[in-house]
PDB file of N, CA and C in Angstrom:
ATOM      1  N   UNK A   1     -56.040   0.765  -1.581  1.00  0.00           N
ATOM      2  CA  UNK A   1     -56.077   1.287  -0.223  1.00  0.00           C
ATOM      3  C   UNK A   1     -57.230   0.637   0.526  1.00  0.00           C
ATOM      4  N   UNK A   2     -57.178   0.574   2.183  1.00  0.00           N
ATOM      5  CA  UNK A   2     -58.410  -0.429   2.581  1.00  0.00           C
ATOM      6  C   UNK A   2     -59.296   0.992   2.747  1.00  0.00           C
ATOM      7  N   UNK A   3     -60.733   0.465   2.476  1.00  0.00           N
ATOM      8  CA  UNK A   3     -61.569   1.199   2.041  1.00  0.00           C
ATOM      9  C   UNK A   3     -62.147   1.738   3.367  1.00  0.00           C
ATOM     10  N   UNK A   4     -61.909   0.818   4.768  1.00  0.00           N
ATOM     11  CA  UNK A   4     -62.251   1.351   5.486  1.00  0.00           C
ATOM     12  C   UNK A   4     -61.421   1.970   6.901  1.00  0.00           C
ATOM     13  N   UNK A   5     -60.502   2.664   5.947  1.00  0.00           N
ATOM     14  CA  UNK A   5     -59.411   3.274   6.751  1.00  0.00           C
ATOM     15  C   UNK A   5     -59.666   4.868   7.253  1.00  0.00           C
ATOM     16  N   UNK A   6     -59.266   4.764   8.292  1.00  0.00           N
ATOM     17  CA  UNK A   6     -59.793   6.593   8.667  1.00  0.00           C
ATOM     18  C   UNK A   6     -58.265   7.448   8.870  1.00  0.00           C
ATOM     19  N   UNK A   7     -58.630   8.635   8.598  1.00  0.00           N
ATOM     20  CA  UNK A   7     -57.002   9.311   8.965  1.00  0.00           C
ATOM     21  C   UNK A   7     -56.584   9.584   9.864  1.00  0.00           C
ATOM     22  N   UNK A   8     -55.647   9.523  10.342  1.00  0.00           N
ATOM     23  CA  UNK A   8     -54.841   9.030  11.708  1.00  0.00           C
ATOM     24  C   UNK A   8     -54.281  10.282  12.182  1.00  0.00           C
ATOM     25  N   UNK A   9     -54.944  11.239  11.365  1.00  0.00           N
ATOM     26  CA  UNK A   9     -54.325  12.344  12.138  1.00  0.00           C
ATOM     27  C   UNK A   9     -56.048  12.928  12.852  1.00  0.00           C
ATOM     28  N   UNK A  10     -56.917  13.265  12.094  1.00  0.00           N
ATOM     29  CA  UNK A  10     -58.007  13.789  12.440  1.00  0.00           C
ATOM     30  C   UNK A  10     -59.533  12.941  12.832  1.00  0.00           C
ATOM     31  N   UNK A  11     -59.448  11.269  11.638  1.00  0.00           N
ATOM     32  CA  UNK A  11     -60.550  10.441  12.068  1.00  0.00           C
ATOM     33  C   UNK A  11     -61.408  10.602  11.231  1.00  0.00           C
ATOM     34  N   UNK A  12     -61.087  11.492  10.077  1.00  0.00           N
ATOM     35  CA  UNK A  12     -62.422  11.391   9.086  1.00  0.00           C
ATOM     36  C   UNK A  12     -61.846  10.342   8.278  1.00  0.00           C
ATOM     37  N   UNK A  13     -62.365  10.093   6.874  1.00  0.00           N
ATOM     38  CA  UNK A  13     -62.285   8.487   6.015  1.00  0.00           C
ATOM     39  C   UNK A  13     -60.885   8.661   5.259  1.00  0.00           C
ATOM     40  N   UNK A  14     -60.141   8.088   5.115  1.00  0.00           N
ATOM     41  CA  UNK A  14     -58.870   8.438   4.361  1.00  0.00           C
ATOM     42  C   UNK A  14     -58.817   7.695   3.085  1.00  0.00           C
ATOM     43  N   UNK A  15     -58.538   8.653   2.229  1.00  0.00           N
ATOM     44  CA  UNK A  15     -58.226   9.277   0.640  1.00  0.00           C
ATOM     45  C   UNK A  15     -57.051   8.660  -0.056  1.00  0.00           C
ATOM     46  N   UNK A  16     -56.074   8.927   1.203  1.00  0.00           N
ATOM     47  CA  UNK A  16     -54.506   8.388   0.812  1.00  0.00           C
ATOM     48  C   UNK A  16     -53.575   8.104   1.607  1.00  0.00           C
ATOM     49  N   UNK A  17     -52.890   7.340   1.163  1.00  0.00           N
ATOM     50  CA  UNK A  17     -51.317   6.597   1.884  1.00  0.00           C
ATOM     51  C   UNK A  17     -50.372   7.474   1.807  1.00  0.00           C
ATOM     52  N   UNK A  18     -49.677   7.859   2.617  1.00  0.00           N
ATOM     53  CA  UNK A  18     -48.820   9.498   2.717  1.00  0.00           C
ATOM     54  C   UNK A  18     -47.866   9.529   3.924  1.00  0.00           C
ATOM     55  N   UNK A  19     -46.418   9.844   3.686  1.00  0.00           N
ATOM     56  CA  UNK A  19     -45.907   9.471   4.816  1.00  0.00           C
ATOM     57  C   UNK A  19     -46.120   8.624   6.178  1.00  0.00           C
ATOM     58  N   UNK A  20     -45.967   7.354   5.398  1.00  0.00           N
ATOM     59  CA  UNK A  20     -46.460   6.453   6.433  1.00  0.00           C
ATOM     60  C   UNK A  20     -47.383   6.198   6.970  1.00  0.00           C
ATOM     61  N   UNK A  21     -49.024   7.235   6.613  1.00  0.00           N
ATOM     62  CA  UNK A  21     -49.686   7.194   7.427  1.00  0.00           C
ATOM     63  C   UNK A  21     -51.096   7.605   6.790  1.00  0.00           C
ATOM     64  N   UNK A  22     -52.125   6.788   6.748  1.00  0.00           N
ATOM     65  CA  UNK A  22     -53.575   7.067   5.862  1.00  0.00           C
ATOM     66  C   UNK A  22     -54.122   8.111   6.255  1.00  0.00           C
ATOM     67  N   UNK A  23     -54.314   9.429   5.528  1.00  0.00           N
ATOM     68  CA  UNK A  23     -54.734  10.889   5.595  1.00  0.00           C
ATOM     69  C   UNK A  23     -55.508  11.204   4.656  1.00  0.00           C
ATOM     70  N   UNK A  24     -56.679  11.977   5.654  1.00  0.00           N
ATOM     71  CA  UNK A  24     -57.647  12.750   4.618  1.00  0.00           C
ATOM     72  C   UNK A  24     -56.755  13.327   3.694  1.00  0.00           C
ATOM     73  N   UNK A  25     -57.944  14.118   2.533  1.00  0.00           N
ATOM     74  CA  UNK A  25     -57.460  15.975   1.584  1.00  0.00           C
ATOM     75  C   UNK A  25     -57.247  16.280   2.511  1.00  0.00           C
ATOM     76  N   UNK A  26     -57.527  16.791   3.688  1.00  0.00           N
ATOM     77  CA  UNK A  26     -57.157  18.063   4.383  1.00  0.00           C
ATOM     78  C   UNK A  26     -55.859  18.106   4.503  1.00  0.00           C
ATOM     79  N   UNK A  27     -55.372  19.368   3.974  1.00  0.00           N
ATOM     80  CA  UNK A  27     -54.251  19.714   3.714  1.00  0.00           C
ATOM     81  C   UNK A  27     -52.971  19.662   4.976  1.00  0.00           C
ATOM     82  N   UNK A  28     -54.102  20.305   5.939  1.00  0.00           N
ATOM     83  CA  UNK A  28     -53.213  20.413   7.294  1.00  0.00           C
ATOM     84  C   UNK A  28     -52.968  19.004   8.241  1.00  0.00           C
ATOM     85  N   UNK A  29     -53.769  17.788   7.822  1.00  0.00           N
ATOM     86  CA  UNK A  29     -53.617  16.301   8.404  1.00  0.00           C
ATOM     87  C   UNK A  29     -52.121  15.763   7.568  1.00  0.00           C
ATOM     88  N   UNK A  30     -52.430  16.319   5.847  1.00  0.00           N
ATOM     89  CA  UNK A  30     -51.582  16.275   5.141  1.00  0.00           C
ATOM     90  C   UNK A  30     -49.684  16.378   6.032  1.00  0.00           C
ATOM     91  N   UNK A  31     -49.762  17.824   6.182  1.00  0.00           N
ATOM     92  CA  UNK A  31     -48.324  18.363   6.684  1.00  0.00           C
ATOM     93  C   UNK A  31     -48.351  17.925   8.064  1.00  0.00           C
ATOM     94  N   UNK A  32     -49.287  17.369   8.631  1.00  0.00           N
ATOM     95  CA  UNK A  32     -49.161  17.334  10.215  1.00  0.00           C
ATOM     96  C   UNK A  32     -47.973  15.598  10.106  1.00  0.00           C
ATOM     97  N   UNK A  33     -48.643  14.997   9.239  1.00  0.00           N
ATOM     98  CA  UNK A  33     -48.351  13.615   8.838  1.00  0.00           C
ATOM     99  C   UNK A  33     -46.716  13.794   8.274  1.00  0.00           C
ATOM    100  N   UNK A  34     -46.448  14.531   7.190  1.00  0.00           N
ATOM    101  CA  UNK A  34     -45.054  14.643   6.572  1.00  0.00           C
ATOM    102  C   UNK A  34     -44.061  15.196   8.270  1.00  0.00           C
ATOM    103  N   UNK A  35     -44.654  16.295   8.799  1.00  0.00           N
ATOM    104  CA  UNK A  35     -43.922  16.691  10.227  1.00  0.00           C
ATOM    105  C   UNK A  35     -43.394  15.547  11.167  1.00  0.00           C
ATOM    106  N   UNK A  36     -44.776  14.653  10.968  1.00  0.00           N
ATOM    107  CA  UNK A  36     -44.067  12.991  12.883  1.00  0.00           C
ATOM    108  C   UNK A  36     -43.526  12.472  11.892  1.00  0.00           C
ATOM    109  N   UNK A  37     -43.672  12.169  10.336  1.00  0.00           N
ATOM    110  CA  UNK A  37     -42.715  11.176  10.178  1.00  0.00           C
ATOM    111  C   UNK A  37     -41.126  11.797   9.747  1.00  0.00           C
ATOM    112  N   UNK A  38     -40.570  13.089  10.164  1.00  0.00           N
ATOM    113  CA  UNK A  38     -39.719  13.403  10.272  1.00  0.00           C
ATOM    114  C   UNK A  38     -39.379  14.707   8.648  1.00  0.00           C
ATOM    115  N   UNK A  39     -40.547  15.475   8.468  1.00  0.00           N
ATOM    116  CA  UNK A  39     -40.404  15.987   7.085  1.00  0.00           C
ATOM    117  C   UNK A  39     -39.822  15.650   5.978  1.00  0.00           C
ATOM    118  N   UNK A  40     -39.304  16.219   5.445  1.00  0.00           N
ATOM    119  CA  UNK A  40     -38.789  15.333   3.727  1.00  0.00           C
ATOM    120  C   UNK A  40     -37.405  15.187   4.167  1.00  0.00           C
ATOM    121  N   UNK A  41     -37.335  13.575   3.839  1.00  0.00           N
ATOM    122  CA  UNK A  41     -36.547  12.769   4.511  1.00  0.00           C
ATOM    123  C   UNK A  41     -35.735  12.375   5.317  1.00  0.00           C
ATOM    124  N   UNK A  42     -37.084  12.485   6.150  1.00  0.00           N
ATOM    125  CA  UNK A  42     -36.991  12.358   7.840  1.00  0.00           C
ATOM    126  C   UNK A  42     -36.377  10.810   7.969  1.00  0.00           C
ATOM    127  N   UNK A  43     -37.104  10.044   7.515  1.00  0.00           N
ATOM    128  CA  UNK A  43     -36.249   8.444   7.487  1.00  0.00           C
ATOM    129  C   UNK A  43     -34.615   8.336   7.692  1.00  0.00           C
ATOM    130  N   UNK A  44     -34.352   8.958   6.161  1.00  0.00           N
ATOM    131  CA  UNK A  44     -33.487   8.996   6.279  1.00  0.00           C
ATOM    132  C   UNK A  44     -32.287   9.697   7.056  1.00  0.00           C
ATOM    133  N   UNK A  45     -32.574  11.098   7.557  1.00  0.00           N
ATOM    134  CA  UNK A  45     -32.501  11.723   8.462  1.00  0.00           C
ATOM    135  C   UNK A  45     -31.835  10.920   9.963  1.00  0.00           C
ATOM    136  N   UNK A  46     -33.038  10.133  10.234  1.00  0.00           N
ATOM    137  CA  UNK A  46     -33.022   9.572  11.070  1.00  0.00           C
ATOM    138  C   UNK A  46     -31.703   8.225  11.208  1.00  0.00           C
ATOM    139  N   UNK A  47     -31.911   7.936  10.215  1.00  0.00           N
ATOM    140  CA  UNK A  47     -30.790   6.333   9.785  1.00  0.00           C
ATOM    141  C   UNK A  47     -29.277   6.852  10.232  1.00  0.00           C
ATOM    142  N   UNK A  48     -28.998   8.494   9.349  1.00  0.00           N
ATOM    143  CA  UNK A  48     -27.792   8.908   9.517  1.00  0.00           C
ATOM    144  C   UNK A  48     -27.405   9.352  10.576  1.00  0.00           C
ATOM    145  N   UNK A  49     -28.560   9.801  11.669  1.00  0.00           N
ATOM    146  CA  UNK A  49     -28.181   9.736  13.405  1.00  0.00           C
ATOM    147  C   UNK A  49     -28.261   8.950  14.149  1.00  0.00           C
ATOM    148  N   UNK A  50     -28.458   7.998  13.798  1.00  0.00           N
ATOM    149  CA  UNK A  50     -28.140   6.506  14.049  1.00  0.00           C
ATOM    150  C   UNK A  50     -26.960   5.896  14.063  1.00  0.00           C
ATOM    151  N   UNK A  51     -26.700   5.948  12.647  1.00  0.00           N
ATOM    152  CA  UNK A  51     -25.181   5.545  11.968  1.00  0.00           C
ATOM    153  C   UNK A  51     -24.153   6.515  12.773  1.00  0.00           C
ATOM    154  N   UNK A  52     -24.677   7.897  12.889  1.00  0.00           N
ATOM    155  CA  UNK A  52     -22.929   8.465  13.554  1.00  0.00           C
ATOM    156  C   UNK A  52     -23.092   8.869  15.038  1.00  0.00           C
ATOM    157  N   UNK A  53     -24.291   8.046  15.510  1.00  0.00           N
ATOM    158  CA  UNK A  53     -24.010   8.256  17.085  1.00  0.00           C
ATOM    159  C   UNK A  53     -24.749   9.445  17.444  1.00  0.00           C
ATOM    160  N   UNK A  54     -25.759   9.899  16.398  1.00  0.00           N
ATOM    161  CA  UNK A  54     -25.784  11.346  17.298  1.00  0.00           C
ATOM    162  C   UNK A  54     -27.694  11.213  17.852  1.00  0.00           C
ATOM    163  N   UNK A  55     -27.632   9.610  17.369  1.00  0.00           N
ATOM    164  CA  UNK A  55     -29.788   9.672  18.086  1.00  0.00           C
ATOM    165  C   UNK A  55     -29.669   8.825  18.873  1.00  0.00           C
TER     166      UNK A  55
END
């Protein structure tokens, strides 16, 4: 991980790579992060309203 990455939800130093997006521990940067990138499997989610016209 680059060492000098901050978390993109709050700005303190980030810990980990996590739905798309480098996040402190804090738990709540945590779920804020799984939420924009569309919750558990939001991706994909997304692909299949794509595919049938409905995004």
């Amino acid at each position: 991980m680059k060492t000098d990455a901050k978390c993109e939800i709050c700005g303190k130093p980030a810990t980990r790579f996590l739905f798309a997006a480098f996040v402190c521990d804090d738990e709540s940067c945590i779920e804020k992060a799984r939420m924009e990138r569309g919750g558990p499997g939001g991706h994909k989610k997304r692909d299949l309203s794509e595919l049938l016209g409905d995004g």
